[in-house]
Each structure stands twice: as C-alpha cells, then as structure tokens.
N, C-alpha and C. Protein backbone atom coordinates (compact mmCIF):
# COMPACT_ATOMS: atom_id res chain seq x y z
N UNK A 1 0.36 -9.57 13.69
CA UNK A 1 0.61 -9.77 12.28
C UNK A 1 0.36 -8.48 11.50
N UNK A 2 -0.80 -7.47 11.66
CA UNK A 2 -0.96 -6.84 11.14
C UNK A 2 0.05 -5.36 11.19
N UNK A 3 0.58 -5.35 12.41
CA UNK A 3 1.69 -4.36 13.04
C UNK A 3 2.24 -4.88 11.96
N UNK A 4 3.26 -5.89 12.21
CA UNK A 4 4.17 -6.46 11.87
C UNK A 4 4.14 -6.17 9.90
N UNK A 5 2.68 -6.13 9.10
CA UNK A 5 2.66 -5.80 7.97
C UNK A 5 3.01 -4.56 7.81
N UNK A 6 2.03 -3.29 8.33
CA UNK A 6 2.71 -2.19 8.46
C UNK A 6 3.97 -1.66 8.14
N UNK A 7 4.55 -2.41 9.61
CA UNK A 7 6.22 -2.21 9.53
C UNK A 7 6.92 -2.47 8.02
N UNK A 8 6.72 -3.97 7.75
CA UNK A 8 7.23 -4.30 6.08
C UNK A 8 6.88 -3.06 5.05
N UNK A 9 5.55 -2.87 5.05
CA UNK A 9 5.04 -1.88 4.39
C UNK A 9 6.22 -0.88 4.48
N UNK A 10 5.79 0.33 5.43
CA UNK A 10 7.36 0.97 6.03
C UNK A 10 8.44 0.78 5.49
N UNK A 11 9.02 -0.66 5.38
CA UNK A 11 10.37 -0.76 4.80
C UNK A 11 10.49 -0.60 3.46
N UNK A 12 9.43 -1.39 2.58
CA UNK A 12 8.59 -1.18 1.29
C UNK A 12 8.92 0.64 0.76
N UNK A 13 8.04 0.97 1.41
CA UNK A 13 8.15 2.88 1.14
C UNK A 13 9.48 3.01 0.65
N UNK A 14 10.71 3.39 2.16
CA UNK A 14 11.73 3.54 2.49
C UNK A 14 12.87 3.61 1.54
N UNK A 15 12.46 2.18 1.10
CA UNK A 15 13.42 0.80 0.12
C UNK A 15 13.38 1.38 -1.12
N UNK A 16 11.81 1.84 -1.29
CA UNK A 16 11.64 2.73 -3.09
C UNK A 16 11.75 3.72 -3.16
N UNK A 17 11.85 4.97 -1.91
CA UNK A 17 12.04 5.62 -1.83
C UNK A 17 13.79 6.30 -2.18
N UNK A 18 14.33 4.98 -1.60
CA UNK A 18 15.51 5.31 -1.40
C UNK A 18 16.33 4.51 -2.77
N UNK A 19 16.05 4.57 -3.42
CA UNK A 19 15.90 3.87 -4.36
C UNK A 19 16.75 2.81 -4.74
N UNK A 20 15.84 1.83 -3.92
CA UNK A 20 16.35 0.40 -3.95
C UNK A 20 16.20 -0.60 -4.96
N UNK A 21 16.97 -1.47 -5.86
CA UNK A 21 17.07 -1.95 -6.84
C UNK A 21 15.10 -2.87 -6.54
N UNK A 22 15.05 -3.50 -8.18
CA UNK A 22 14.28 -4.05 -7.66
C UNK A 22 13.88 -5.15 -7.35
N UNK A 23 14.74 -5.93 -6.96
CA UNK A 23 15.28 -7.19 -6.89
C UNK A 23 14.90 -6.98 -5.26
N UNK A 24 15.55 -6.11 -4.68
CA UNK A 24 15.37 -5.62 -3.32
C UNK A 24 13.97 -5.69 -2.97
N UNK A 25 12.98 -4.90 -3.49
CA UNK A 25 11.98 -4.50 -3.24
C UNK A 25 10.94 -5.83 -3.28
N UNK A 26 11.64 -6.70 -4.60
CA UNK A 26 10.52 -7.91 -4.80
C UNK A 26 10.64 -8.39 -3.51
N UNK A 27 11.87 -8.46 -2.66
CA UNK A 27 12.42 -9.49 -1.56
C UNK A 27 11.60 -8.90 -0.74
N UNK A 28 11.47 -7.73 -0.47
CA UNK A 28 10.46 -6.95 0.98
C UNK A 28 8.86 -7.58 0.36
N UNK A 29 8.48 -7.18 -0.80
CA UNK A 29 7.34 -7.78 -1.44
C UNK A 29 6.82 -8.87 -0.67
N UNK A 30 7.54 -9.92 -1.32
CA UNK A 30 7.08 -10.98 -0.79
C UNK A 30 7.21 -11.51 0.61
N UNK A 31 7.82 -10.52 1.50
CA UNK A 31 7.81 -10.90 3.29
C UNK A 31 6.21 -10.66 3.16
N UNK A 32 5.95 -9.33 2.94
CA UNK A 32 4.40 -8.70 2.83
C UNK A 32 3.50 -9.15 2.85
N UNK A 33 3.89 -10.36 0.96
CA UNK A 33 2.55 -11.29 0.90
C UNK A 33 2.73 -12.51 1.67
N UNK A 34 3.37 -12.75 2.33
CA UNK A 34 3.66 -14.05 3.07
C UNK A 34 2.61 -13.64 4.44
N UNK A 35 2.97 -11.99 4.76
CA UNK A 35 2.17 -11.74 6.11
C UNK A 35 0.59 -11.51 5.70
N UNK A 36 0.18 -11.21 4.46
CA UNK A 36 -1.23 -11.02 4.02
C UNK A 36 -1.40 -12.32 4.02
N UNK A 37 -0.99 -13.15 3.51
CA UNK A 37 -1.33 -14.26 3.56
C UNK A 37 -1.94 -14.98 5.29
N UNK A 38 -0.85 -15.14 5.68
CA UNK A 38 -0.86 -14.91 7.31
C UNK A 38 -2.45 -14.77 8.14
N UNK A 39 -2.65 -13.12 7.66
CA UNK A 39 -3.81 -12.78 7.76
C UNK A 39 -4.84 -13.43 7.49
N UNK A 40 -4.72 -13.86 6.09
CA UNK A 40 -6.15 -14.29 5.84
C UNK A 40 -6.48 -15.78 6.25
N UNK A 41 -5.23 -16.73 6.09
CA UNK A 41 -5.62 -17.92 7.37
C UNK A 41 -6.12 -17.66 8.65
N UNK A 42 -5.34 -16.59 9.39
CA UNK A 42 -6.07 -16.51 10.41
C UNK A 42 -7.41 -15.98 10.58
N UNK A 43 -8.30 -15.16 9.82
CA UNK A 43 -8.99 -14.72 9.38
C UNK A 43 -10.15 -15.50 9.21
N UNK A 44 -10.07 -16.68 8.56
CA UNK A 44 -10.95 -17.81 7.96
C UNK A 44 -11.58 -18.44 8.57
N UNK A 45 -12.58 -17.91 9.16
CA UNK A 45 -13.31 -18.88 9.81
C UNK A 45 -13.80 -20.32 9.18
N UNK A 46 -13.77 -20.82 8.57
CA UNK A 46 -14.19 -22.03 7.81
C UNK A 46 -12.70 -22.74 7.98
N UNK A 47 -11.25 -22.01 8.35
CA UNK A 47 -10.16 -22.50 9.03
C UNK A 47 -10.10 -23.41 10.58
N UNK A 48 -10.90 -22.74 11.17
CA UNK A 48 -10.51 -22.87 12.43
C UNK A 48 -9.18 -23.09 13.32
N UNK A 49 -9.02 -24.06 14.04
CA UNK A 49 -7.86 -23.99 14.58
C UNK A 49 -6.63 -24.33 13.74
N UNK A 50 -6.72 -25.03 12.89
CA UNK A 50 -5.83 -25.35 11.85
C UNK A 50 -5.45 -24.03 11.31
N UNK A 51 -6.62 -23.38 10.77
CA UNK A 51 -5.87 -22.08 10.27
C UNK A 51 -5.21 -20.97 11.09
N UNK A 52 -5.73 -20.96 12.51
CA UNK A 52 -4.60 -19.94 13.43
C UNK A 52 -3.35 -20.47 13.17
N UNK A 53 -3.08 -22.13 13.82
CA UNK A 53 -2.02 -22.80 13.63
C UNK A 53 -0.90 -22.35 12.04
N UNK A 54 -1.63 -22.70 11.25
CA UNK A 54 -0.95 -22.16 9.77
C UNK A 54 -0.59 -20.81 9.89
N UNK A 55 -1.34 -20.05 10.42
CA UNK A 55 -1.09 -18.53 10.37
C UNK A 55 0.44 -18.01 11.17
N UNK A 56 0.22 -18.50 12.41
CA UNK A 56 1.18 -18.89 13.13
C UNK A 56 2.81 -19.12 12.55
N UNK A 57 2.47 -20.43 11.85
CA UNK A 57 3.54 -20.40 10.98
C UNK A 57 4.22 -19.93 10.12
N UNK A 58 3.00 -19.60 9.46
CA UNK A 58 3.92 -18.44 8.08
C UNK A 58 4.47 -17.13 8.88
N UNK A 59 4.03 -16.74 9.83
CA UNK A 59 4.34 -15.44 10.86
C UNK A 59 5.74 -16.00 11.13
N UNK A 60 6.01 -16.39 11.95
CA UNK A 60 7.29 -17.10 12.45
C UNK A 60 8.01 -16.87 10.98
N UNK A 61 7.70 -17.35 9.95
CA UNK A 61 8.99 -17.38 9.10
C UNK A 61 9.14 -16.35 9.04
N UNK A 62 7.80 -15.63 8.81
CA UNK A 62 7.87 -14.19 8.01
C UNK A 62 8.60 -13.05 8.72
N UNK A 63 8.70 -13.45 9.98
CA UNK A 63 9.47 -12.60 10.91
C UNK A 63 11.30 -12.70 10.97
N UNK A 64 11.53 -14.09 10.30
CA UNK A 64 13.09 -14.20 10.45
C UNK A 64 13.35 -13.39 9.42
N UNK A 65 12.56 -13.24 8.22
CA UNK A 65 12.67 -12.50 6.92
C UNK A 65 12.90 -11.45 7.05
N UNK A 66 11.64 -10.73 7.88
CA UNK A 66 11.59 -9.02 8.16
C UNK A 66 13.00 -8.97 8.99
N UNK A 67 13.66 -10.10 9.79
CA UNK A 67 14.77 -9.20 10.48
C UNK A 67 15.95 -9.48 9.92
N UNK A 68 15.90 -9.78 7.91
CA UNK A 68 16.87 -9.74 6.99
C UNK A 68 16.93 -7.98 6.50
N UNK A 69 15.30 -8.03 6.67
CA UNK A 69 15.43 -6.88 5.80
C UNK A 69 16.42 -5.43 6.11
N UNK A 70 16.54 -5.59 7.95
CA UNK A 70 16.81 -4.32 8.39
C UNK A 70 18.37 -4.90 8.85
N UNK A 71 18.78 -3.97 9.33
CA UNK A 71 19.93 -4.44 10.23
C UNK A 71 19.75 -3.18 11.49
N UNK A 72 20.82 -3.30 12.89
CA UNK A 72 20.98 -2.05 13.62
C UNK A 72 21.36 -0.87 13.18
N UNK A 73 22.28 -1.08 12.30
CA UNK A 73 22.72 0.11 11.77
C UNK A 73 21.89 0.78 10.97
N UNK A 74 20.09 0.16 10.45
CA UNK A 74 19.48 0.69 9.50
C UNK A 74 19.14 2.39 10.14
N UNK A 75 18.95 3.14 9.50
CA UNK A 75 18.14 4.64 10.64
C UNK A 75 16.77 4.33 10.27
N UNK A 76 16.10 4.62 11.62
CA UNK A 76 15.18 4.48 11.25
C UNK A 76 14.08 5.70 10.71
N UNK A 77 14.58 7.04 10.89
CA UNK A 77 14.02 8.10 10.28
C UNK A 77 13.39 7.92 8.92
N UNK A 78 13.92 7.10 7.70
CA UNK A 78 13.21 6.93 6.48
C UNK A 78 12.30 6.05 6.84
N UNK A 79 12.12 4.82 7.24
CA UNK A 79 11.08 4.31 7.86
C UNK A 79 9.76 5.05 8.51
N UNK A 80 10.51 5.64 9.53
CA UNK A 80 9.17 6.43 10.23
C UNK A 80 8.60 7.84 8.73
N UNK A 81 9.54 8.11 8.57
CA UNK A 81 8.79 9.32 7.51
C UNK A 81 8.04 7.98 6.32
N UNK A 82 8.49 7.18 5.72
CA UNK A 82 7.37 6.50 4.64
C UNK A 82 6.54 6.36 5.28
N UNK A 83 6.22 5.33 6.74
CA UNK A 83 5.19 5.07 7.34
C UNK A 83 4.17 7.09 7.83
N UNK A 84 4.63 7.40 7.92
CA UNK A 84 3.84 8.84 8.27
C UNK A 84 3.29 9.02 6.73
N UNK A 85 3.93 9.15 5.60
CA UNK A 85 3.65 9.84 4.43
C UNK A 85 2.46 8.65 3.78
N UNK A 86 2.46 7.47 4.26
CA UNK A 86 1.29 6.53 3.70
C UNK A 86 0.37 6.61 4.88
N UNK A 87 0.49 6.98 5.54
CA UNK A 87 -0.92 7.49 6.32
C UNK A 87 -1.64 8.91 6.58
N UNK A 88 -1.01 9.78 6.08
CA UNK A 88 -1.20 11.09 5.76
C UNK A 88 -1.50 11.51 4.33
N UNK A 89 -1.05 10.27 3.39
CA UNK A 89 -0.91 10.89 2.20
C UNK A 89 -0.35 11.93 1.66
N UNK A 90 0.77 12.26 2.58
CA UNK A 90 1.79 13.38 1.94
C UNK A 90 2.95 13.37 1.78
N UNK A 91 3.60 13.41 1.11
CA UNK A 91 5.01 13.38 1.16
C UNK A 91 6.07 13.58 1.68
N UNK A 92 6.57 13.27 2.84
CA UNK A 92 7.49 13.69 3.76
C UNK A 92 8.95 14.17 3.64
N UNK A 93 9.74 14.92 3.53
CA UNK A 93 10.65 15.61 3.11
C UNK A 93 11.39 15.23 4.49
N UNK A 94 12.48 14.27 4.49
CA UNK A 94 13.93 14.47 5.46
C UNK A 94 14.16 15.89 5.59
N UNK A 95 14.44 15.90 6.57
CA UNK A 95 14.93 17.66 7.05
C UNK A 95 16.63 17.13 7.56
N UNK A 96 17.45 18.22 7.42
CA UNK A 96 19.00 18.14 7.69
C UNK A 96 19.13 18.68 9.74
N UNK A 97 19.43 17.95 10.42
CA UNK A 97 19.54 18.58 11.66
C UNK A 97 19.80 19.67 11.98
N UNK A 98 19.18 20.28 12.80
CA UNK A 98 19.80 21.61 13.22
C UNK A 98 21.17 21.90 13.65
N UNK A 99 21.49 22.96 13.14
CA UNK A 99 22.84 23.03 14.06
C UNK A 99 23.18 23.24 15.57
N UNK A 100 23.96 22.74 15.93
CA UNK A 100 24.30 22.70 17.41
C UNK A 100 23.59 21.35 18.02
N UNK A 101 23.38 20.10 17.22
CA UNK A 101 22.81 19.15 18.09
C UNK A 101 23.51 18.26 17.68
C-alpha cells in the first residue's frame, strides 16, 4: 500500500508538473486519500482483523483507479524525475537525448 502511495504521489508531481487541469489532479488526489486511508485501517490496532480486511478493500479499488490514471503509452521519465525531485528536494530538469541514440 505504501509503494503503491508513492507511486500515486509520483503521478501527483508529474500531473502538476505537467500542468494538468485541476479536475485531473483532484482525481489522482483522491486515489491518494483512498490509499492513506487504506493505511490507517490497516494500521489500527484497535481494528484488528476487520480492519486489515477493510484495508484490503479500499486497496483493491484503489488500484483499479491508479491503473486509470496511467495508460502504456504514459513515459515514464516525468514520473521517475517527480518521484526523485520529492525525495531529494530538488528540482529535476528533463534533459533532451543525446544525439546519436
């Protein structure tokens, strides 16, 4: 689950980066809080098995969601550079390929 937030996160960056309406962004948003959510059922000990179970579930949805967000054709280079630049705290600059590749 928590990978799996990351990743959203990642798309999150990407999405504002690239400057995605924000209608868009609410939609990645809320995969996010569906997976924080996620988390914290499973999390709860005063849950117990009921709450893995729940957790479980909202995961499952939250995953048909995350695989709205992308498609094959997405690249994933803006992805990996937001996810690098929110863990570095720096700003990652796309570079243009070299020539001859």
């Amino acid at each position: 689950m928590r990978d799996l937030l990351g990743v959203v996160r990642a798309i999150y960056a990407a999405a504002k980066d690239g400057g995605a309406s924000r209608e868009e962004l609410a939609r990645i948003a809320k995969v996010g809080k569906e997976l924080s959510r996620a988390l914290d059922l499973a999390g709860a000990p005063q849950q117990g098995a009921s709450g893995h179970a729940a957790a479980w579930k909202v995961t499952d949805k939250a995953m048909l969601q995350v695989n709205d967000l992308v498609d094959p054709l997405t690249p994933a280079a803006p992805l990996l550079l937001a996810a690098r630049s929110r863990v570095t705290g720096n700003k990652v600059m796309t570079r243009s390929k070299t020539p001859g590749r």
